[in-house]
Each structure stands twice: as structure tokens, then as C-alpha cells.
N, C-alpha and C. Protein backbone atom coordinates (compact mmCIF):
# COMPACT_ATOMS: atom_id res chain seq x y z
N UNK A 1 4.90 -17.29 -6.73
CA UNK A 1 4.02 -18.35 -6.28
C UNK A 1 2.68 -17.83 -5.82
N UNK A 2 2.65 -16.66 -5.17
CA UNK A 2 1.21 -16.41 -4.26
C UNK A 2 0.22 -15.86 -5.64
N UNK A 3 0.98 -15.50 -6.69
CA UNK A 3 0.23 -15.05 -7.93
C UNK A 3 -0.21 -16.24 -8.85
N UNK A 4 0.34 -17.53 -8.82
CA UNK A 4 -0.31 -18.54 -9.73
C UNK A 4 -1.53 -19.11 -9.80
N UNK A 5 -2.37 -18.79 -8.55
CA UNK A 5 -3.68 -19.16 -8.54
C UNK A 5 -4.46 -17.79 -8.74
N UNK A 6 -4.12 -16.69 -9.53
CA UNK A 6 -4.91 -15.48 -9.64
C UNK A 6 -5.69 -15.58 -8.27
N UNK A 7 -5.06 -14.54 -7.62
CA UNK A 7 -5.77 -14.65 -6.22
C UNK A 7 -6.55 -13.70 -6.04
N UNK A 8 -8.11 -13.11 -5.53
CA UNK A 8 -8.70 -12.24 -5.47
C UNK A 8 -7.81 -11.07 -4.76
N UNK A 9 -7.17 -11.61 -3.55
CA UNK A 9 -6.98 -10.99 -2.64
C UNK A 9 -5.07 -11.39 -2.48
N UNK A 10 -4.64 -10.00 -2.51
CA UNK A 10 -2.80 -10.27 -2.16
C UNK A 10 -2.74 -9.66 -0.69
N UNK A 11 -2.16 -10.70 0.59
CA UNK A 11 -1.72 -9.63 1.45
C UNK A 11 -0.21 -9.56 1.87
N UNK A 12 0.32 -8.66 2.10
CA UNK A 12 1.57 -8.65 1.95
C UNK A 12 2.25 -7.56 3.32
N UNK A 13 3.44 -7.98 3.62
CA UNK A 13 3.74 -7.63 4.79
C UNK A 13 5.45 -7.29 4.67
N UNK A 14 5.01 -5.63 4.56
CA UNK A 14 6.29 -5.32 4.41
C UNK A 14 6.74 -5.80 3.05
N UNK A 15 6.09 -5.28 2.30
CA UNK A 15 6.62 -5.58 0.63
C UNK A 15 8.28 -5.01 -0.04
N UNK A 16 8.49 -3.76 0.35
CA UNK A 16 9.41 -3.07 0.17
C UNK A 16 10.54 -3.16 1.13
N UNK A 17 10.40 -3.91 2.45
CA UNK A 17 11.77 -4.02 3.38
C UNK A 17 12.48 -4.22 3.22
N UNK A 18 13.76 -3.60 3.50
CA UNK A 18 15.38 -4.33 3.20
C UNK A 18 15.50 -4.25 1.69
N UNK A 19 14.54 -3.47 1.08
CA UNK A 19 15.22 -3.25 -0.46
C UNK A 19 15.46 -1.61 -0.92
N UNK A 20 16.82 -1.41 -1.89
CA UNK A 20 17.47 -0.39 -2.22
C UNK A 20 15.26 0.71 -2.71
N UNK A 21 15.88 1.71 -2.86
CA UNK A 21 15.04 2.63 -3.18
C UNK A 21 14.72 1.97 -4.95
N UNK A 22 15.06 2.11 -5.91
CA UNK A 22 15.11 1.67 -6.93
C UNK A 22 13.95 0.51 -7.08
N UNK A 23 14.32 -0.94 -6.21
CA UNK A 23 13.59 -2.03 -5.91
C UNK A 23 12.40 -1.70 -5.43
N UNK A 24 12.46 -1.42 -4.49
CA UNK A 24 11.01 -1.26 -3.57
C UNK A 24 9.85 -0.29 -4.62
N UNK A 25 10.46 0.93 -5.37
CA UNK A 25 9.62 1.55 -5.98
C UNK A 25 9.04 0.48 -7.53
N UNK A 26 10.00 -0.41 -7.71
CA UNK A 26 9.66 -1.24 -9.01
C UNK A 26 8.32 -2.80 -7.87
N UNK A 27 8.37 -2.61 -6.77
CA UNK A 27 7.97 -3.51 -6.06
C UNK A 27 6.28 -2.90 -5.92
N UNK A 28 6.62 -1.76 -5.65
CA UNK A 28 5.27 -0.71 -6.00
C UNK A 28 4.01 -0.50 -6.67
N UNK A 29 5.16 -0.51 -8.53
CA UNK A 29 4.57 -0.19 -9.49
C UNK A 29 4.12 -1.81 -10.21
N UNK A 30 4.53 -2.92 -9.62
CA UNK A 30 4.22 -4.10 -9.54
C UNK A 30 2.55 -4.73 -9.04
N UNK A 31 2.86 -4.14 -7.57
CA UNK A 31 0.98 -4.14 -6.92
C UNK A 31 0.37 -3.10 -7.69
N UNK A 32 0.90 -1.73 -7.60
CA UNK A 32 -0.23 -1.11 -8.97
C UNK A 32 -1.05 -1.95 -9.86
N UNK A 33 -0.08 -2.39 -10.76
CA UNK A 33 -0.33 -3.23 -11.79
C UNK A 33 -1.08 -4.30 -11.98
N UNK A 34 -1.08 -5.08 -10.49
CA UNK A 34 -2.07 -5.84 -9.96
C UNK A 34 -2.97 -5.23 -10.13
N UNK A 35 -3.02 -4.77 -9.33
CA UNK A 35 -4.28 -4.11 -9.14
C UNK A 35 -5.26 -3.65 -9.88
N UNK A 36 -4.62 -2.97 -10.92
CA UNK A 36 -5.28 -1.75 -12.17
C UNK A 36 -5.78 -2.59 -13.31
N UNK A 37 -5.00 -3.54 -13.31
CA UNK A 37 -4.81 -4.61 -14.58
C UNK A 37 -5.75 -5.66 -14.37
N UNK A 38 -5.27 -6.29 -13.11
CA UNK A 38 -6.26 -7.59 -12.73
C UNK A 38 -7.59 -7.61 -11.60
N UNK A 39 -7.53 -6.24 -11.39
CA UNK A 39 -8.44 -6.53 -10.10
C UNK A 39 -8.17 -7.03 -8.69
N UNK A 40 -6.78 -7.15 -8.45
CA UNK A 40 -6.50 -7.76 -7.38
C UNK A 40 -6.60 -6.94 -6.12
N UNK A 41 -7.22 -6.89 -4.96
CA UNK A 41 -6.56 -6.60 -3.83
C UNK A 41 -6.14 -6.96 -3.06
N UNK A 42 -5.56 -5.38 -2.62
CA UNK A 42 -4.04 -5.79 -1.85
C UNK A 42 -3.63 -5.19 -0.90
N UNK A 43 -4.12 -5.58 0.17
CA UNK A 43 -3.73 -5.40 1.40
C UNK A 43 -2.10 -5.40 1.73
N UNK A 44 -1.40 -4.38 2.06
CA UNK A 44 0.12 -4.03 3.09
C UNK A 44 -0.05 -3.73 4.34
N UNK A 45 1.13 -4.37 5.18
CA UNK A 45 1.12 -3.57 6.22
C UNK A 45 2.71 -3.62 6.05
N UNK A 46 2.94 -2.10 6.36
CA UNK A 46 4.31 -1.31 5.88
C UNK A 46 4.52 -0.53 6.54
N UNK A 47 5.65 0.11 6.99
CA UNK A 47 6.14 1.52 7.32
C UNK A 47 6.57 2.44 5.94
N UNK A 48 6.56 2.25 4.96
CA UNK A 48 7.05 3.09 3.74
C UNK A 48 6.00 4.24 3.16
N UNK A 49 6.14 4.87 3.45
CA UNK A 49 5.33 5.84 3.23
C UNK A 49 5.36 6.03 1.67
N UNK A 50 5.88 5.50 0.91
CA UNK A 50 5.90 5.72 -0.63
C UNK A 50 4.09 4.91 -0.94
N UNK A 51 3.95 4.14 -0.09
CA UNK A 51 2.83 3.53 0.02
C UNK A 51 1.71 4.06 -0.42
N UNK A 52 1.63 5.14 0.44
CA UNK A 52 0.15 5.80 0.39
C UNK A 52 -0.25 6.60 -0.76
N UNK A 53 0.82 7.08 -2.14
CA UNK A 53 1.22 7.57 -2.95
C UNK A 53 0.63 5.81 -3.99
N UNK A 54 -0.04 5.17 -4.14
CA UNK A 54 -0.72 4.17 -4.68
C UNK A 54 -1.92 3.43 -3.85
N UNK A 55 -2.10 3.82 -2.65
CA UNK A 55 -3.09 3.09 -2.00
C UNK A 55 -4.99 4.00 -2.11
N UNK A 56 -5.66 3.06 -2.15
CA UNK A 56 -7.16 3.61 -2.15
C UNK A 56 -7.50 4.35 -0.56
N UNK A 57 -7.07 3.50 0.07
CA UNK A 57 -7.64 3.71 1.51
C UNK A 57 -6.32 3.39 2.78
N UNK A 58 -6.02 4.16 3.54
CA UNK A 58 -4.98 3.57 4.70
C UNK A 58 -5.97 3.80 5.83
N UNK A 59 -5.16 2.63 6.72
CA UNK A 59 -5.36 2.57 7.99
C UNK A 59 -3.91 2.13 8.89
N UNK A 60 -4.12 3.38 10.12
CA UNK A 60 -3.49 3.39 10.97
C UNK A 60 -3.84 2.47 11.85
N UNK A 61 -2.52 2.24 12.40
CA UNK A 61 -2.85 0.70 13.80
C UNK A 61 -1.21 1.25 15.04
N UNK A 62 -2.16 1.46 15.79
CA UNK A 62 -1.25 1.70 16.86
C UNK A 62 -1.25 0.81 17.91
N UNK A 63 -0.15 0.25 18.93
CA UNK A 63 -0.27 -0.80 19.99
C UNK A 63 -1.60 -1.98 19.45
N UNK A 64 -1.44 -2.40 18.26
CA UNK A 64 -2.65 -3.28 17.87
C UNK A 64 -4.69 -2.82 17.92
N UNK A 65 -4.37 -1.61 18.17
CA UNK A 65 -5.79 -1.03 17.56
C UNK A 65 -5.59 -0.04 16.87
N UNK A 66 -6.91 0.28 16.19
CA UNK A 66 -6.72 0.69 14.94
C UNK A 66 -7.20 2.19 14.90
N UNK A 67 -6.51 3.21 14.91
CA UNK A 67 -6.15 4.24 15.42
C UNK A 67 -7.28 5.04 14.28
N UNK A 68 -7.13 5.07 13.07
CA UNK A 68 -7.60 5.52 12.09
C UNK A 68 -7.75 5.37 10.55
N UNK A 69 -8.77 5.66 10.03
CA UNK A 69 -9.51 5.17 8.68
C UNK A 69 -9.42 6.28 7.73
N UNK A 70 -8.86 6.62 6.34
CA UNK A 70 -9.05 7.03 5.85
C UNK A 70 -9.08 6.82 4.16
N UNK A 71 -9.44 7.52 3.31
CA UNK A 71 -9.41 7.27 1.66
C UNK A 71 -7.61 8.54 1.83
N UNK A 72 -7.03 8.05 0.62
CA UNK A 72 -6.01 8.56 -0.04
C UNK A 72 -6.40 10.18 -0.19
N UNK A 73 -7.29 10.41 -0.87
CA UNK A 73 -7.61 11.56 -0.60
C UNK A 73 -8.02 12.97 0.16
N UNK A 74 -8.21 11.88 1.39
CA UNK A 74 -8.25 13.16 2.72
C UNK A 74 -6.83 13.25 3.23
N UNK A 75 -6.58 12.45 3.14
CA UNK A 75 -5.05 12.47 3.54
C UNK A 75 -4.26 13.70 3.00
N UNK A 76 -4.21 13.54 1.38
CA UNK A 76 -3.33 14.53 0.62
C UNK A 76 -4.32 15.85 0.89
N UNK A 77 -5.64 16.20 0.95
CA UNK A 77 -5.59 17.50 1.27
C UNK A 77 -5.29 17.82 3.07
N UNK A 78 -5.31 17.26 3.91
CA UNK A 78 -4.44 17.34 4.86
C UNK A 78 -2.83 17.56 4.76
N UNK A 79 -2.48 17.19 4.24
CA UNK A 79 -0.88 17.56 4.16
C UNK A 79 -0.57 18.63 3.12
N UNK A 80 -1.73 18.71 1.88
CA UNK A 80 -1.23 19.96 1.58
C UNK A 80 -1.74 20.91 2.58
N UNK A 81 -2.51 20.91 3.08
CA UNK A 81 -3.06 21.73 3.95
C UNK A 81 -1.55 22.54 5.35
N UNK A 82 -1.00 21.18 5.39
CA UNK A 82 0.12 21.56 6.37
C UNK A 82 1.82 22.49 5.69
N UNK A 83 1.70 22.22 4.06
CA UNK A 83 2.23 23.22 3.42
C UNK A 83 1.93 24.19 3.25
């Protein structure tokens, strides 16, 4: 339903919760697809860290402020950095 009016904008909350590993990653490659295909964005707010492994940009939010801003890419050389 939230897709029948081609929506500029998807936001979604907790996309992947309460679903097997299998699901949630096909739930994934779904907003990808949005995204890549139609232009859509798409705002999550999630705990799944499979997340950030498709996202442009995250932001952290702690006790309701917003802790920190980053692109996908500083991120991953930070963590390789910690390997």
C-alpha cells in the first residue's frame, strides 16, 4: 500500500523486526531496489546493523538527540581501521 502512490519519500520503522535472517535480508534488497530503480528515499530507523551495508548516510540518535552524522563511507574506513 505505502508504494501505490510512487512515493518520493519511504519511511520505515524497523523494517526487518521480528523477521528470520533470510526475510529481513530479502526486505533489504527490496529498499535497495527502491531506491536504485525508482529514486525513492528511504528513511529507517532500525537496530540491524545489516542496514548500514545499503545505506548512503546514517545517523545516530541517542536518548532522542542526535548523537552523530555520517556518509557510509567513513564509517567502513573506521572499522576497517579497527581490524
Amino acid at each position: 500500500r505505502a508504494l501505490a502512490n510512487q512515493p518520493a519519500i519511504l519511511l520505515c520503522d524497523e523494517p526487518t523486526a521480528n523477521l528470520d535472517h533470510k526475510t529481513g535480508d530479502e526486505i533489504l534488497d527490496i529498499l535497495q531496489r527502491l531506491n536504485q530503480e525508482r529514486g525513492v528515499t528511504i528513511i529507517c530507523a532500525t537496530h540491524d546493523h545489516r542496514m548500514m551495508n545499503i545505506c548512503d548516510r546514517l545517523m545516530w540518535i541517542r536518548d532522542g538527540a542526535i548523537e552523530r552524522i555520517a556518509n557510509r563511507n567513513e564509517v567502513e574506513v573506521e572499522l576497517a581501521s579497527i581490524d
